[in-house]
C-alpha atoms as a PDB file:
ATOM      1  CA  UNK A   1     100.869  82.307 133.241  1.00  0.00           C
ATOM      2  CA  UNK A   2      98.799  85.138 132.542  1.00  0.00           C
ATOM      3  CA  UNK A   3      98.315  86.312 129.039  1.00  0.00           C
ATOM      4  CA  UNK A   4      98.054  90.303 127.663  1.00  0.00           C
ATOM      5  CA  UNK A   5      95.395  90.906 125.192  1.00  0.00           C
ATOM      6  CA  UNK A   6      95.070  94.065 123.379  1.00  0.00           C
ATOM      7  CA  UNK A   7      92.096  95.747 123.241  1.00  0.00           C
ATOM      8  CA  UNK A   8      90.956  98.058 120.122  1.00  0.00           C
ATOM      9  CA  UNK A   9      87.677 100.149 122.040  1.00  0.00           C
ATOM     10  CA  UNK A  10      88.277 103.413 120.322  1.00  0.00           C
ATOM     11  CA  UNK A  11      86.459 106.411 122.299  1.00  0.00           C
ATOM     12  CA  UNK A  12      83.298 107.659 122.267  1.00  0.00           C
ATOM     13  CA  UNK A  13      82.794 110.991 120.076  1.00  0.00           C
ATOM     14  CA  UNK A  14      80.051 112.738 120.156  1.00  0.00           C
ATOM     15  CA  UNK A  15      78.141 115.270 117.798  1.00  0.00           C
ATOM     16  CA  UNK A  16      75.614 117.251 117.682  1.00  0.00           C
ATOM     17  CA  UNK A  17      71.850 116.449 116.523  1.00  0.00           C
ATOM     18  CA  UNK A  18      70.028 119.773 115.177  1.00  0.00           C
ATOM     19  CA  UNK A  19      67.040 120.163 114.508  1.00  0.00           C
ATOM     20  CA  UNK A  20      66.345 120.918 110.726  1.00  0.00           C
ATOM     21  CA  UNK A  21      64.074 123.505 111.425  1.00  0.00           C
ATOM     22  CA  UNK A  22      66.175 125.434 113.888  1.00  0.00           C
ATOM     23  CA  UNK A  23      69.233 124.563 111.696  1.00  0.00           C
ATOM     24  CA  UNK A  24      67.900 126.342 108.653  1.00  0.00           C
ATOM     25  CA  UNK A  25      66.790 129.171 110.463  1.00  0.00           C
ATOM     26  CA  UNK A  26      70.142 129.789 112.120  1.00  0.00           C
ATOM     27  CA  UNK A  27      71.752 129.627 108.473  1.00  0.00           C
ATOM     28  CA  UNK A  28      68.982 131.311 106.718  1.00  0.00           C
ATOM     29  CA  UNK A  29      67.863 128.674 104.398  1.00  0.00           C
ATOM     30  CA  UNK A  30      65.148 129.243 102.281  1.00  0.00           C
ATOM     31  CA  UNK A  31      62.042 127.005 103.090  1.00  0.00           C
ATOM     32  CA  UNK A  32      62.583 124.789  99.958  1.00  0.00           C
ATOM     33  CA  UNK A  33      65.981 123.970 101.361  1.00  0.00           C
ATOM     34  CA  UNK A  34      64.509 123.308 104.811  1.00  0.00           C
ATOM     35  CA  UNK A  35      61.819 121.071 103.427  1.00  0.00           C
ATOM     36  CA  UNK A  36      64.565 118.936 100.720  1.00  0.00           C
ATOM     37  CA  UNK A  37      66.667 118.756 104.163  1.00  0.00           C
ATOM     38  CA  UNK A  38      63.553 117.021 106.138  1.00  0.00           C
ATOM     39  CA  UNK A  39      63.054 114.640 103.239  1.00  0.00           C
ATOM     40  CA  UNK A  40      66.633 113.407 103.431  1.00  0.00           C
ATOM     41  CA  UNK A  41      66.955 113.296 106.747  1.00  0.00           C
ATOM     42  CA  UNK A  42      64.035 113.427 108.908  1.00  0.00           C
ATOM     43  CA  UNK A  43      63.115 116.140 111.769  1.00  0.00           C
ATOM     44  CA  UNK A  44      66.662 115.503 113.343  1.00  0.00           C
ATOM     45  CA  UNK A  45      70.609 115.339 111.701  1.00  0.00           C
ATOM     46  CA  UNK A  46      73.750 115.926 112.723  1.00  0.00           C
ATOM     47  CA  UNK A  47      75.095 119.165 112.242  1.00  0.00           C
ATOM     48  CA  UNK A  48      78.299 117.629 109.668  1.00  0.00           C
ATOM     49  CA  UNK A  49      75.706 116.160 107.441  1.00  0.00           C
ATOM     50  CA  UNK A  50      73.607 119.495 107.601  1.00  0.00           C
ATOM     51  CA  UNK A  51      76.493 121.435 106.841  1.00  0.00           C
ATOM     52  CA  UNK A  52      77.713 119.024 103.792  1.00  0.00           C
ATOM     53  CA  UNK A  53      74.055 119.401 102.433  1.00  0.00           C
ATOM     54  CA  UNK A  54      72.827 122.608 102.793  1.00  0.00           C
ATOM     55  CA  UNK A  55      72.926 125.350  99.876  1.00  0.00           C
ATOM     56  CA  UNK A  56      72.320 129.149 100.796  1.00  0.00           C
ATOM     57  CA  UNK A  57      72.152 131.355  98.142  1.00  0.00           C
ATOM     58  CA  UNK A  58      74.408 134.193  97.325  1.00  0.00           C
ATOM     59  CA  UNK A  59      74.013 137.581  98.785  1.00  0.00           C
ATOM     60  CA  UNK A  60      75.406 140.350  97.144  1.00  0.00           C
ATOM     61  CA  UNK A  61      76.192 143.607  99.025  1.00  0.00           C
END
């Protein structure tokens, strides 16, 4: 008798990996956010963490 077993493989998502430097000059960081960005994460991050870290500063019209 042959027996069912479930199987719980969710699917593969994948993100994208930025690099700081282009990442901060896309968004227009300032270098001291760049560099504070680097020392928490290294040369390479995903763009969600990026995003979640990053602080611009205000520009006023």
């Amino acid at each position: 008798m042959a027996k069912h077993i479930e199987s719980n493989i969710e699917e593969t998502t994948y993100r994208r990996i930025w690099s700081v430097a282009d990442f901060a000059r896309r968004y227009r960081l300032s270098k001291e956010e760049e560099i504070k960005l680097i020392a928490l994460f290294g040369p390479f991050a995903g763009e969600h963490e990026l995003l979640m870290n990053a602080r611009r500063s205000t520009v006023f019209r």
